[in-house]
PDB file of N, CA and C in Angstrom:
ATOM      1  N   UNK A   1       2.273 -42.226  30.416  1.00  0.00           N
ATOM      2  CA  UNK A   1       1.842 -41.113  29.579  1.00  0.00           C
ATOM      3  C   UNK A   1       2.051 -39.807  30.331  1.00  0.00           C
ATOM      4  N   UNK A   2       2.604 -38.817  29.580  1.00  0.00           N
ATOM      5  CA  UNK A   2       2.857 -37.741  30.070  1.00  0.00           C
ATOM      6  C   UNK A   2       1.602 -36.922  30.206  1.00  0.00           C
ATOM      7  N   UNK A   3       1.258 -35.608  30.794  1.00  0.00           N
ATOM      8  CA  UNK A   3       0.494 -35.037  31.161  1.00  0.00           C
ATOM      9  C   UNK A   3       0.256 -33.717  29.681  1.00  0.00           C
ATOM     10  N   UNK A   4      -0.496 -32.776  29.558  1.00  0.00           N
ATOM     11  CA  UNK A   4      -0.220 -32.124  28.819  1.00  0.00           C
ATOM     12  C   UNK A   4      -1.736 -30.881  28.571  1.00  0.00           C
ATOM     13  N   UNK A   5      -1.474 -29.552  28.418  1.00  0.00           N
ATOM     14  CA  UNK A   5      -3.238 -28.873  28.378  1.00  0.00           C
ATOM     15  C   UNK A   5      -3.069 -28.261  26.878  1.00  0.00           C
ATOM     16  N   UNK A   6      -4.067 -28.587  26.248  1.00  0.00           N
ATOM     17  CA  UNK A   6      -4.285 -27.543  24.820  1.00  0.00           C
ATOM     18  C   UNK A   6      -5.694 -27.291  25.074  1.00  0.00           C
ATOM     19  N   UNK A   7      -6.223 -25.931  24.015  1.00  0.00           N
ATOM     20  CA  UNK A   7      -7.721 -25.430  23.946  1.00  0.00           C
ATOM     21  C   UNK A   7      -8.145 -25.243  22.466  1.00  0.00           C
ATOM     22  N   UNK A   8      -8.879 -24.715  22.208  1.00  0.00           N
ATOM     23  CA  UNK A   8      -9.591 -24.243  20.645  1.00  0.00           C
ATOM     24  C   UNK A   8     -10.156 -23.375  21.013  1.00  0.00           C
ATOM     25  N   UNK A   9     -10.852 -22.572  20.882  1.00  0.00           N
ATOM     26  CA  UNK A   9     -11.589 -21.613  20.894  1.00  0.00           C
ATOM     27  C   UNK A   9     -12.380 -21.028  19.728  1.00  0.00           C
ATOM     28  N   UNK A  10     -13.640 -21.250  19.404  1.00  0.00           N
ATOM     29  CA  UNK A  10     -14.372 -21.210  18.353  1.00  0.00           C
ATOM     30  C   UNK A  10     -15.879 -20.044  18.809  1.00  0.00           C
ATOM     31  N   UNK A  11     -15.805 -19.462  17.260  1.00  0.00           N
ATOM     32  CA  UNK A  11     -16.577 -18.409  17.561  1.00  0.00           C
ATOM     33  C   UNK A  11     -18.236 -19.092  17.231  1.00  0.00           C
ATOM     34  N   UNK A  12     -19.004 -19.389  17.704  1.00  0.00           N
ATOM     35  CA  UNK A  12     -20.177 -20.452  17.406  1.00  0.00           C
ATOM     36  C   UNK A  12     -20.901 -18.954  16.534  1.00  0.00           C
ATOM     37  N   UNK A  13     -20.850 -17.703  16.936  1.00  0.00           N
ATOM     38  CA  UNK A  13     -21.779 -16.940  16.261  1.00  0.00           C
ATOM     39  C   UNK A  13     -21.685 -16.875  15.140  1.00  0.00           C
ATOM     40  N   UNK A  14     -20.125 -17.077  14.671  1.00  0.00           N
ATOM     41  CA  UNK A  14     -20.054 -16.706  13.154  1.00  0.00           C
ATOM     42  C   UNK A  14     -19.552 -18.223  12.356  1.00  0.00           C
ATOM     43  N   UNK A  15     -19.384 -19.310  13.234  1.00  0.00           N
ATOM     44  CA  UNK A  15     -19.293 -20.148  12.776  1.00  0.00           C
ATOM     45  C   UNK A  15     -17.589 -20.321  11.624  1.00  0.00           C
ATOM     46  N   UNK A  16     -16.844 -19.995  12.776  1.00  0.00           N
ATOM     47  CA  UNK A  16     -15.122 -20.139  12.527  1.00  0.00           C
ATOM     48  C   UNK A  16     -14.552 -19.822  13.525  1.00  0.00           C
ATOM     49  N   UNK A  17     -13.433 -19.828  13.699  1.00  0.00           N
ATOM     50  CA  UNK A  17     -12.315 -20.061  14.812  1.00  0.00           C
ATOM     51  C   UNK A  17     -12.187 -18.761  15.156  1.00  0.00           C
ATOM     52  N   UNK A  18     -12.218 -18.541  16.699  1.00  0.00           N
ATOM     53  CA  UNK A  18     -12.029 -17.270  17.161  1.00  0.00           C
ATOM     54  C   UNK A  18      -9.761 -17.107  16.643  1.00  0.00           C
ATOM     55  N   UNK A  19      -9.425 -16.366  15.822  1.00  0.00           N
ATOM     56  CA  UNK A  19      -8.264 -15.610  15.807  1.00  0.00           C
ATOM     57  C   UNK A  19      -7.607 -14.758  16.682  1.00  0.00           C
ATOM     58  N   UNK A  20      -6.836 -14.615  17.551  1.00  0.00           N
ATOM     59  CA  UNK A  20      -6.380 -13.746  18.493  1.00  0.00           C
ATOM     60  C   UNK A  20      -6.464 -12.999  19.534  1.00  0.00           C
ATOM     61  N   UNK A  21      -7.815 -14.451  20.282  1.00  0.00           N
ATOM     62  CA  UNK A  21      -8.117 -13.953  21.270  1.00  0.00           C
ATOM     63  C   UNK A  21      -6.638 -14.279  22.682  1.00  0.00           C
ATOM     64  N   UNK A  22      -5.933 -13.199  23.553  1.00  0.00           N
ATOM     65  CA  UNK A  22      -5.006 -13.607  24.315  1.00  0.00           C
ATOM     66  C   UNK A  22      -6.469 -14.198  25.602  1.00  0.00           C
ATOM     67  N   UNK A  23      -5.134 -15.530  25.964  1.00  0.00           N
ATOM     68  CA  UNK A  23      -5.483 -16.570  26.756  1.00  0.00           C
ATOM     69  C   UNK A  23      -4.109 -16.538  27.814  1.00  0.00           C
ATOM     70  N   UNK A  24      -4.822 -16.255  29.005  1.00  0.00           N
ATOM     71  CA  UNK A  24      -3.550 -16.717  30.490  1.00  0.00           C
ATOM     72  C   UNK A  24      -4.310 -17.764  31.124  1.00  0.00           C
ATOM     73  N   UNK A  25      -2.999 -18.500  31.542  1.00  0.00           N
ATOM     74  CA  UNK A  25      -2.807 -19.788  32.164  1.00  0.00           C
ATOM     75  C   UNK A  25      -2.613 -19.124  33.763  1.00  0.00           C
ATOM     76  N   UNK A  26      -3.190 -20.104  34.800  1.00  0.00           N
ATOM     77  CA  UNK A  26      -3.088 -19.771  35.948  1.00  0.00           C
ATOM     78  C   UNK A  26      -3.417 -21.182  36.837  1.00  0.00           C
ATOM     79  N   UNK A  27      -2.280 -21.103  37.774  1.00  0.00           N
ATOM     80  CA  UNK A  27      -2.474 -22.593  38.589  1.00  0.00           C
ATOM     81  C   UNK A  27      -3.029 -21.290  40.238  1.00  0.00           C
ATOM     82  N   UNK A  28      -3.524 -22.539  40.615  1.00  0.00           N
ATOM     83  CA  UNK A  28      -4.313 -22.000  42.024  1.00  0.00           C
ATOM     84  C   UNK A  28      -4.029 -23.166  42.615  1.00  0.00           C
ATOM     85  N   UNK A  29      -3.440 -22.430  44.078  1.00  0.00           N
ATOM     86  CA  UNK A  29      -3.004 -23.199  44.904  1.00  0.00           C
ATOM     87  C   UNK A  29      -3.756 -22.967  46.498  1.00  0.00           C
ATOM     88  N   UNK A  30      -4.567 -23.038  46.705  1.00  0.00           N
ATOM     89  CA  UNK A  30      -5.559 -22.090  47.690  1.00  0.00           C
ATOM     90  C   UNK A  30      -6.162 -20.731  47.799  1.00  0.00           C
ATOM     91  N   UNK A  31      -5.881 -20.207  48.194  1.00  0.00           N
ATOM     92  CA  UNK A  31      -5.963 -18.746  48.039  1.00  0.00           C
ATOM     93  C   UNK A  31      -5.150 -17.601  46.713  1.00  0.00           C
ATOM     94  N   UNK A  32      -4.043 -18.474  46.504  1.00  0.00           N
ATOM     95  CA  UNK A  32      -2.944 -17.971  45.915  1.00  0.00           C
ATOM     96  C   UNK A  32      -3.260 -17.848  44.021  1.00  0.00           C
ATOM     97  N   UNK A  33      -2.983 -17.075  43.234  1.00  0.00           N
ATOM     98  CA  UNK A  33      -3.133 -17.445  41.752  1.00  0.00           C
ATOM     99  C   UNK A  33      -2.159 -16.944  41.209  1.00  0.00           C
ATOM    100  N   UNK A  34      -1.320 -17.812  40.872  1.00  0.00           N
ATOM    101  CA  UNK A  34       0.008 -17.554  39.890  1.00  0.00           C
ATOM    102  C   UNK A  34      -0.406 -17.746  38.562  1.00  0.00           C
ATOM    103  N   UNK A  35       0.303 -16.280  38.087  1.00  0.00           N
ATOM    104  CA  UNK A  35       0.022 -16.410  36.278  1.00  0.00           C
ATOM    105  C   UNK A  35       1.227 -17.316  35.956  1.00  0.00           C
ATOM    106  N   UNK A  36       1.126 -18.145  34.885  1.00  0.00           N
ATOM    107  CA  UNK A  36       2.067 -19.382  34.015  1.00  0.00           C
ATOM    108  C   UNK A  36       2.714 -18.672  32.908  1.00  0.00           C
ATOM    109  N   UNK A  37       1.462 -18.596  32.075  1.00  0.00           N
ATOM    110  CA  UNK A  37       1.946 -18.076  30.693  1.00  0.00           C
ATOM    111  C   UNK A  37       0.540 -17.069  30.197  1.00  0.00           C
ATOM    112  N   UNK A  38       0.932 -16.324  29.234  1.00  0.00           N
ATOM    113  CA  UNK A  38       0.254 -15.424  28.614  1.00  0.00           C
ATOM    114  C   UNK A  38       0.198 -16.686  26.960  1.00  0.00           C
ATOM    115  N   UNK A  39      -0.708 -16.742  25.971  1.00  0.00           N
ATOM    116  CA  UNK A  39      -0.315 -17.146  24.793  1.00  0.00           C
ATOM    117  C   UNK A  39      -1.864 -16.113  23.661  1.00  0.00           C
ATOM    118  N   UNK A  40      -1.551 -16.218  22.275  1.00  0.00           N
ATOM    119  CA  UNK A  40      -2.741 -15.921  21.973  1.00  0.00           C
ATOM    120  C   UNK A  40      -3.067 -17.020  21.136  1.00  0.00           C
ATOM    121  N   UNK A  41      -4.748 -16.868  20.446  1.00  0.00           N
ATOM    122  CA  UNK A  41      -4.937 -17.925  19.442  1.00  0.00           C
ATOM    123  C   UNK A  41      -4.566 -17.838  17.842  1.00  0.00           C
ATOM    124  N   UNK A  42      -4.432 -18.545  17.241  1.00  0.00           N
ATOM    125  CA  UNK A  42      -3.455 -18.072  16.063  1.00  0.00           C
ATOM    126  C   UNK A  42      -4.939 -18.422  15.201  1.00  0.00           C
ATOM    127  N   UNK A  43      -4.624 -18.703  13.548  1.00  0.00           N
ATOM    128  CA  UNK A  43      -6.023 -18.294  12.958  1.00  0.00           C
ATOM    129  C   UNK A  43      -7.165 -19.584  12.880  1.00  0.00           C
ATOM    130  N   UNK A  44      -6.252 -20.881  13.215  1.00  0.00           N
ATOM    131  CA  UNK A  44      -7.135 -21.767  13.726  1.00  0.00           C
ATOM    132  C   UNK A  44      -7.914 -21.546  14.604  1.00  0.00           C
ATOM    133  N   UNK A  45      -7.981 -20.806  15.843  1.00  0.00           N
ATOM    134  CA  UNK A  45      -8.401 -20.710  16.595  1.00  0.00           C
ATOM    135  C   UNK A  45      -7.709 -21.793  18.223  1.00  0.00           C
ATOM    136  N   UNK A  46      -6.092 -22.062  17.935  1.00  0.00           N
ATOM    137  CA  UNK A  46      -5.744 -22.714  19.129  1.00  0.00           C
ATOM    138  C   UNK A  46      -4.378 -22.302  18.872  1.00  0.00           C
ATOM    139  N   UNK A  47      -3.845 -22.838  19.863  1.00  0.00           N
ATOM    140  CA  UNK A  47      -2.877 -22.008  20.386  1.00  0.00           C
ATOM    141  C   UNK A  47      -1.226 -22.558  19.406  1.00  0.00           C
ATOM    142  N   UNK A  48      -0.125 -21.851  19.096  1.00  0.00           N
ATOM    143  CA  UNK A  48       0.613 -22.475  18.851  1.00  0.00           C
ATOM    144  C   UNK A  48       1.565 -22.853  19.259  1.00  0.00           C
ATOM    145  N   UNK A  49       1.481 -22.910  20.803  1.00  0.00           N
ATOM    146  CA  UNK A  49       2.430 -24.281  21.141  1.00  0.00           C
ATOM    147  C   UNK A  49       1.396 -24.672  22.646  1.00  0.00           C
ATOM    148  N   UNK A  50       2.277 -26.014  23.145  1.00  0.00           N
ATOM    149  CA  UNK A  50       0.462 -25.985  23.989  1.00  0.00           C
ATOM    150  C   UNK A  50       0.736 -25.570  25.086  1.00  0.00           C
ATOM    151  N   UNK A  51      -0.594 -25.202  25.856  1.00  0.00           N
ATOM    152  CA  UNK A  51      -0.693 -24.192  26.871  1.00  0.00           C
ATOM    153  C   UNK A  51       0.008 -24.719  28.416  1.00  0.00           C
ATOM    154  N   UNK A  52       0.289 -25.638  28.357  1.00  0.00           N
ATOM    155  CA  UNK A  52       1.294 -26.479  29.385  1.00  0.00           C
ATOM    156  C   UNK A  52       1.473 -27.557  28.876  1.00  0.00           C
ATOM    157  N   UNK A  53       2.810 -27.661  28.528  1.00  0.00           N
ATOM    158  CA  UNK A  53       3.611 -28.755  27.936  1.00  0.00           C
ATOM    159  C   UNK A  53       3.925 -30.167  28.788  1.00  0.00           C
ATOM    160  N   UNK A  54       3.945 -31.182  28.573  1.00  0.00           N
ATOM    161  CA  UNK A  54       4.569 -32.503  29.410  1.00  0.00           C
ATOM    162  C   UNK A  54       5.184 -31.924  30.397  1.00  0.00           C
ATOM    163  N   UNK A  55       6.741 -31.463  29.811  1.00  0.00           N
ATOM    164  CA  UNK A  55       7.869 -31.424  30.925  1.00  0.00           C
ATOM    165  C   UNK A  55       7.033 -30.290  31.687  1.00  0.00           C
ATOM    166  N   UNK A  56       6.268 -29.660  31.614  1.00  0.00           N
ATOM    167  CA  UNK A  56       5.750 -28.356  33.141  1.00  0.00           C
ATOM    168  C   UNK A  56       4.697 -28.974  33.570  1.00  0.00           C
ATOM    169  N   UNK A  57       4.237 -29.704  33.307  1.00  0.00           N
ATOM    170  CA  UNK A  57       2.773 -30.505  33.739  1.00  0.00           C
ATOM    171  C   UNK A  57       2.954 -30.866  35.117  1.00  0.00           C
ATOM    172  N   UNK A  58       2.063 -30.553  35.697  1.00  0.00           N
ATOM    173  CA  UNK A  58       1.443 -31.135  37.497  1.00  0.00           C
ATOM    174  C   UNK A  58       0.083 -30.934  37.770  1.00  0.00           C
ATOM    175  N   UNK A  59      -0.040 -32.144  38.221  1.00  0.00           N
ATOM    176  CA  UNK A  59      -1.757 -31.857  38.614  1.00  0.00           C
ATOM    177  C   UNK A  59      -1.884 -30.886  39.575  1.00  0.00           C
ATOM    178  N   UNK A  60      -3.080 -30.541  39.447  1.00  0.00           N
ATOM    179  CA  UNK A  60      -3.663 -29.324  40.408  1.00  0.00           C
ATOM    180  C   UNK A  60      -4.836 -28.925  39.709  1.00  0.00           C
ATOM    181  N   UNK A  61      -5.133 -27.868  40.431  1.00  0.00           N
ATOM    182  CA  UNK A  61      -6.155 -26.521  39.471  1.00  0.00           C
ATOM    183  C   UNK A  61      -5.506 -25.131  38.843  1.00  0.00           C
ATOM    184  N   UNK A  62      -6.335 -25.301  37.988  1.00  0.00           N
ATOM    185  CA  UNK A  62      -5.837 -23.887  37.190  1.00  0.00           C
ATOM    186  C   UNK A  62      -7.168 -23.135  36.709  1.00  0.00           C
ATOM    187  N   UNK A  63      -6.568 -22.287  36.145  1.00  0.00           N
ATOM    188  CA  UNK A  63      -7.419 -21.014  35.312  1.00  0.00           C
ATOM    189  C   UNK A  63      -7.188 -20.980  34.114  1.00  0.00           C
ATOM    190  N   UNK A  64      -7.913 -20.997  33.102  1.00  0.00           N
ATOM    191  CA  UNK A  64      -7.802 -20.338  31.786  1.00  0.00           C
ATOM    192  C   UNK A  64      -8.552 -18.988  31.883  1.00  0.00           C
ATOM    193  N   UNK A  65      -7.885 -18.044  31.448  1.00  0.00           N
ATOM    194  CA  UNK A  65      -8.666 -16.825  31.240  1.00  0.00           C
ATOM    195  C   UNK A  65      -8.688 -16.181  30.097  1.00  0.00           C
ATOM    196  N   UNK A  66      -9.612 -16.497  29.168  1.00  0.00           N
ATOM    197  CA  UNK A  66     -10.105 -15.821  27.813  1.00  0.00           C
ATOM    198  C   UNK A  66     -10.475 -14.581  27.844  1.00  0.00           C
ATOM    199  N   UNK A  67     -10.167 -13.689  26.954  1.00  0.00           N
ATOM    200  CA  UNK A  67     -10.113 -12.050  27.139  1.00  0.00           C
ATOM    201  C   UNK A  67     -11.103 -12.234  25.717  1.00  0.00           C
ATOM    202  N   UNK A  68     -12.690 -12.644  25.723  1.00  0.00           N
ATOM    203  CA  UNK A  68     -13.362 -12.635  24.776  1.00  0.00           C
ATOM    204  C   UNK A  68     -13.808 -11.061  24.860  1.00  0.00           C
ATOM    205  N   UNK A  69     -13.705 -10.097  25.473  1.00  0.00           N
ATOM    206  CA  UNK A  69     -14.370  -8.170  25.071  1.00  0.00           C
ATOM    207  C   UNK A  69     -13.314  -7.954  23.914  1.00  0.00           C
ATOM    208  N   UNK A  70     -11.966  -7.993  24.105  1.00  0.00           N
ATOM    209  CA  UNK A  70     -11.399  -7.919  23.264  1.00  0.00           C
ATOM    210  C   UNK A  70     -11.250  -8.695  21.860  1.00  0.00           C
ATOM    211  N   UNK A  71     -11.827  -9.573  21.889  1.00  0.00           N
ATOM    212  CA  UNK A  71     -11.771 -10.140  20.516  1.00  0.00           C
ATOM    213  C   UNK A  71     -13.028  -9.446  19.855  1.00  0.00           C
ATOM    214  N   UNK A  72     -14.098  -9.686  20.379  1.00  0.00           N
ATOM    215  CA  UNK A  72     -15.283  -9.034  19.971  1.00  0.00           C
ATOM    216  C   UNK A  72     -14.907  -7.414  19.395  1.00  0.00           C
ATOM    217  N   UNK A  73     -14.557  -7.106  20.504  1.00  0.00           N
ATOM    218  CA  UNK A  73     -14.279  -5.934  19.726  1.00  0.00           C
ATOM    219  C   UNK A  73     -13.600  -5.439  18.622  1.00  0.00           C
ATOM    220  N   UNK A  74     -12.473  -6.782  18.687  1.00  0.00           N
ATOM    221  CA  UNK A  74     -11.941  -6.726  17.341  1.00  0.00           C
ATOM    222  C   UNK A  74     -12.095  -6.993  15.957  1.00  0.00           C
ATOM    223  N   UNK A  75     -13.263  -7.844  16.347  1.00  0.00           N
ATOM    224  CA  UNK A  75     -13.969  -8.306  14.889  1.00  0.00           C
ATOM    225  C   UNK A  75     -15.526  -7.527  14.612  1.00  0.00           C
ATOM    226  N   UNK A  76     -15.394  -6.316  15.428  1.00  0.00           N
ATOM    227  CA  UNK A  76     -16.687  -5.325  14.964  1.00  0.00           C
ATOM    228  C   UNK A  76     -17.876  -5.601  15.903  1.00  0.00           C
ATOM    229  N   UNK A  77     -17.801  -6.434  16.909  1.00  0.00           N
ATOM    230  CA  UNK A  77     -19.371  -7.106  17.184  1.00  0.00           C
ATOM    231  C   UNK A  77     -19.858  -6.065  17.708  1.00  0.00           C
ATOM    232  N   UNK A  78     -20.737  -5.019  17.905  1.00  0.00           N
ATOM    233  CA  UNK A  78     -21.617  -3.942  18.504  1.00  0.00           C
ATOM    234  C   UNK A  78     -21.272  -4.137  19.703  1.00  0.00           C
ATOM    235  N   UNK A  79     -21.102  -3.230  20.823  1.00  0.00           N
ATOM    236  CA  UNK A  79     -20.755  -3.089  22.073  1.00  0.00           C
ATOM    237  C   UNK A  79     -21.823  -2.601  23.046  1.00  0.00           C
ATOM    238  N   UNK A  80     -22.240  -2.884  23.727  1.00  0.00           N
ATOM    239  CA  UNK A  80     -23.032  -2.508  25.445  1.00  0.00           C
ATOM    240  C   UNK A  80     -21.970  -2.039  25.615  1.00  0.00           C
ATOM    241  N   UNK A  81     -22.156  -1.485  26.800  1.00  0.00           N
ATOM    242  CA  UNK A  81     -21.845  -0.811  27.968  1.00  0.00           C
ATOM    243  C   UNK A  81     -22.330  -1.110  29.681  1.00  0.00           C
ATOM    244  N   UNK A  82     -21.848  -1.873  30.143  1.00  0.00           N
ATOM    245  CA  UNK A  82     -20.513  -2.813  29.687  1.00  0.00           C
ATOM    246  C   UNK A  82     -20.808  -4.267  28.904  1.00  0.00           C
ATOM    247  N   UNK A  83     -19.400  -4.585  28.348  1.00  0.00           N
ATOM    248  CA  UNK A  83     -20.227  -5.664  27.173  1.00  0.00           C
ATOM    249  C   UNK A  83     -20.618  -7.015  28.292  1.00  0.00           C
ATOM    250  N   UNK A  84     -21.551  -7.411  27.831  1.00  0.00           N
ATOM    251  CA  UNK A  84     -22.045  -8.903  28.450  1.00  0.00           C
ATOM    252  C   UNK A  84     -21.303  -9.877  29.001  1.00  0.00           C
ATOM    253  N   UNK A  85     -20.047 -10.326  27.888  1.00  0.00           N
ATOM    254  CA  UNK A  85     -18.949 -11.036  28.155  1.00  0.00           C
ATOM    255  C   UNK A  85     -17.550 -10.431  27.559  1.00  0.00           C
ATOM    256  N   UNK A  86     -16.741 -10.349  28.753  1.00  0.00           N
ATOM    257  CA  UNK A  86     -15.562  -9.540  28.739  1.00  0.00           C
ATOM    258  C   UNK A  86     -14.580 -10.549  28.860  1.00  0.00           C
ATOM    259  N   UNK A  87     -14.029 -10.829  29.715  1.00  0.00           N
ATOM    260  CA  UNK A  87     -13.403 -12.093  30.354  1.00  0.00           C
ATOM    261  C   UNK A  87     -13.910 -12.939  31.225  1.00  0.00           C
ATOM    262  N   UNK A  88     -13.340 -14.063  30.280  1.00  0.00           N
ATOM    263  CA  UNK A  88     -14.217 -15.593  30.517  1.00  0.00           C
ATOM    264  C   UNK A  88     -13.152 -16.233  31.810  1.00  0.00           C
ATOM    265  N   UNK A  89     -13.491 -16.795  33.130  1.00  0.00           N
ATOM    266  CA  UNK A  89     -12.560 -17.790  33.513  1.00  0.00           C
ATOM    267  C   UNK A  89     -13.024 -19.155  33.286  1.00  0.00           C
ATOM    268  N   UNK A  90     -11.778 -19.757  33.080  1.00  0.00           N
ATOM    269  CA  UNK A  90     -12.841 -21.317  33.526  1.00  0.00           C
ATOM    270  C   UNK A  90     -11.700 -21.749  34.454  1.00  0.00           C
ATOM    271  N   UNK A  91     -12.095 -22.261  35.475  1.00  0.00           N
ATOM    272  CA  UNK A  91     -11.781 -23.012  36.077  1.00  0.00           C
ATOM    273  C   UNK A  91     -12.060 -24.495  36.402  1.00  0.00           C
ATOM    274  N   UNK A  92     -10.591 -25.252  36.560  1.00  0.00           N
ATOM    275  CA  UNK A  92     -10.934 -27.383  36.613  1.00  0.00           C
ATOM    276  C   UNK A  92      -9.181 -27.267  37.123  1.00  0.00           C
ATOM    277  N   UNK A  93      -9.933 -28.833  37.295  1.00  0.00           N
ATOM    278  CA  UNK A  93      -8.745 -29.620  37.477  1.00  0.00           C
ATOM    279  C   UNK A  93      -8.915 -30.318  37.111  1.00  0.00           C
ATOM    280  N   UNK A  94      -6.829 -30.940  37.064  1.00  0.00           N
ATOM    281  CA  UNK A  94      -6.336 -31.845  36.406  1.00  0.00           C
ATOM    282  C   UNK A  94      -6.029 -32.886  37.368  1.00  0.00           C
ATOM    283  N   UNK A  95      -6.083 -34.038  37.586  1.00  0.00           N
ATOM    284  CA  UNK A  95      -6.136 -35.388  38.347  1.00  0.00           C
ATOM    285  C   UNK A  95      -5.198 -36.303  38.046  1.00  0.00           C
ATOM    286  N   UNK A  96      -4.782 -36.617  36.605  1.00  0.00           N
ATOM    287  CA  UNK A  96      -4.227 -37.579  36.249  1.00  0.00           C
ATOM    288  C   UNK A  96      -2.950 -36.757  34.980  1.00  0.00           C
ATOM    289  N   UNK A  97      -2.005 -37.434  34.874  1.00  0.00           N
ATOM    290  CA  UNK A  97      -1.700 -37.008  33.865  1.00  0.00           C
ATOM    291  C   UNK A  97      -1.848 -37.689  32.336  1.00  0.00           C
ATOM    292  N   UNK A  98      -2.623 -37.130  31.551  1.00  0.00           N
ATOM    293  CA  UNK A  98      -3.534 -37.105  30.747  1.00  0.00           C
ATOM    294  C   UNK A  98      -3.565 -36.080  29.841  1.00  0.00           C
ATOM    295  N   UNK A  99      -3.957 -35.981  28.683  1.00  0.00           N
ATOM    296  CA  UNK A  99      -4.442 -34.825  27.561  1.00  0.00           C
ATOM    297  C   UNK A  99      -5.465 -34.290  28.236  1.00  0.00           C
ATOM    298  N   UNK A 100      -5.497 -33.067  29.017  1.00  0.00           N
ATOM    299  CA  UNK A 100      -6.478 -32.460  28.805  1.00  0.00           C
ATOM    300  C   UNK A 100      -6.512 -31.095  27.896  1.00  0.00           C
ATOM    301  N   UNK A 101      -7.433 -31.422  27.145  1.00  0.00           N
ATOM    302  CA  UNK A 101      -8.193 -30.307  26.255  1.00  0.00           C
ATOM    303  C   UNK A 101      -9.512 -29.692  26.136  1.00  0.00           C
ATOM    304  N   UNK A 102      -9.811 -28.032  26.689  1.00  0.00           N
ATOM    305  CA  UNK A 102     -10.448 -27.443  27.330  1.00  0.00           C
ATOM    306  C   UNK A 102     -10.746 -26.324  26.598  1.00  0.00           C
ATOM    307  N   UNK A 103     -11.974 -26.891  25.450  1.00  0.00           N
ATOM    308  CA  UNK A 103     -12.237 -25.824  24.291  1.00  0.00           C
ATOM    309  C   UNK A 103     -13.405 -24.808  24.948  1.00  0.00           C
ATOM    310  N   UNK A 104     -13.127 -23.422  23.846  1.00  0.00           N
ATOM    311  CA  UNK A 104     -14.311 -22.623  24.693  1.00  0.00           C
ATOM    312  C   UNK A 104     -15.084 -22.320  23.512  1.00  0.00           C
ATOM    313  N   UNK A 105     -16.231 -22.430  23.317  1.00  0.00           N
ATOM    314  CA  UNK A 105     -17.211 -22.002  22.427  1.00  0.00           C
ATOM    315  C   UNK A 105     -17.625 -21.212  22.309  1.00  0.00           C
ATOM    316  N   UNK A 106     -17.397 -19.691  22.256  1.00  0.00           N
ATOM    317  CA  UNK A 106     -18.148 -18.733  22.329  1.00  0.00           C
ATOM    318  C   UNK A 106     -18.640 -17.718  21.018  1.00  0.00           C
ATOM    319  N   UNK A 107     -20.019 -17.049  21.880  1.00  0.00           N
ATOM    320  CA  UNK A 107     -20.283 -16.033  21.153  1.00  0.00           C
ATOM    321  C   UNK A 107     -20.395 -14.741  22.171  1.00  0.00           C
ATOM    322  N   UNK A 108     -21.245 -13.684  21.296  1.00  0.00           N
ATOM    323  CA  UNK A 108     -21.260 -12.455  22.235  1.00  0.00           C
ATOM    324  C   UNK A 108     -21.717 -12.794  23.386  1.00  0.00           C
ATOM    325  N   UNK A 109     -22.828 -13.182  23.424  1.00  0.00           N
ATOM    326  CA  UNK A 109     -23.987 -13.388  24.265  1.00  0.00           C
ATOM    327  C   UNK A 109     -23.929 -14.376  25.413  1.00  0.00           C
ATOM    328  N   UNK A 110     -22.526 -16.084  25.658  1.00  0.00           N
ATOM    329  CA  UNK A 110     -23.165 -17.054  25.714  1.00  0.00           C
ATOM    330  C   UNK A 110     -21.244 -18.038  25.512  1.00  0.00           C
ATOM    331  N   UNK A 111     -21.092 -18.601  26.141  1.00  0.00           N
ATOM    332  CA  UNK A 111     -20.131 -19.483  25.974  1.00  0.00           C
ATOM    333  C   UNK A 111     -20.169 -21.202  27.062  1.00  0.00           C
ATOM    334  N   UNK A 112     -19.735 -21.861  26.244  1.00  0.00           N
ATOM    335  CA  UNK A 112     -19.738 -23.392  26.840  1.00  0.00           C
ATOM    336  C   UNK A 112     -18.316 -23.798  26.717  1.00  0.00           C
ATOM    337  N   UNK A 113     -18.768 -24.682  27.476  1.00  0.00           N
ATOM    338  CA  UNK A 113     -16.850 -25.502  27.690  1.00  0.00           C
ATOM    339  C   UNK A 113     -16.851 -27.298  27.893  1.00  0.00           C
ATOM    340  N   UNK A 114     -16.286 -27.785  28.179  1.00  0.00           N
ATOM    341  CA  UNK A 114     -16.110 -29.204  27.693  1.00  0.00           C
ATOM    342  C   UNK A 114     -14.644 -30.032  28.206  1.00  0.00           C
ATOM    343  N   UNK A 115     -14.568 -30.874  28.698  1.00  0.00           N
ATOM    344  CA  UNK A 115     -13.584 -31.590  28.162  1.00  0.00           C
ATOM    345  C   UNK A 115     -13.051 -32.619  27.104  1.00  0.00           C
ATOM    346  N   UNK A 116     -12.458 -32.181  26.136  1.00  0.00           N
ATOM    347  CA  UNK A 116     -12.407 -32.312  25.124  1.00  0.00           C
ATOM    348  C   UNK A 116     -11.617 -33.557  24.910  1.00  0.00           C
ATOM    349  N   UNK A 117     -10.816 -34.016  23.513  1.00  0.00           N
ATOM    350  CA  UNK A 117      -9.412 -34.701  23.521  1.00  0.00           C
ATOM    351  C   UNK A 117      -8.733 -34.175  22.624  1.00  0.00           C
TER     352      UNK A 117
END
């Protein structure tokens, strides 16, 4: 079985799929963090093509980095100064090659994560 990463990203506050929030991919190699790819979420709320494909797949660690200030802001949510949650990282690793799928749940206030399938 080939290796492979997809996400979702769901807005729990309003209860539907976060739309167009941009998401970068980042492998970490010690000290080092190389950006992969830039992608955004389309109106499902996941991505449309996946965020590391079979043929680029290698285990390691990486980064997802969700740019949730900007979505918020795009869908009206009232703003602080500075807002609460701006950009999300998550960081994991991958071990095996395997589906991993690495949804983010968020709202303004508050986000969870998971490994998914």
């Amino acid at each position: 079985m080939a290796g492979y990463l997809t996400t979702h990203v769901l807005d729990t506050a309003r209860g539907v799929p976060a739309e167009g929030i941009k998401i970068e991919l980042f492998r970490i190699e010690g000290e080092a963090r190389t950006l992969l790819k830039t992608l955004h979420t389309n109106d499902d709320g996941r991505t449309d093509e996946q965020i590391l494909p079979a043929d680029q797949f290698t285990t390691g660690t990486y980064e997802l980095v969700f740019h949730a200030g900007a979505y918020l802001d795009a869908i009206g949510t009232p703003a602080e100064d500075p807002r609460f949650l701006d950009i999300v990282p998550l960081r994991f690793g991958m071990s095996e090659a395997a589906h991993y799928h690495v949804p983010l749940l968020l709202s303004p206030f508050g986000y969870s994560t998971y490994r998914g399938s």
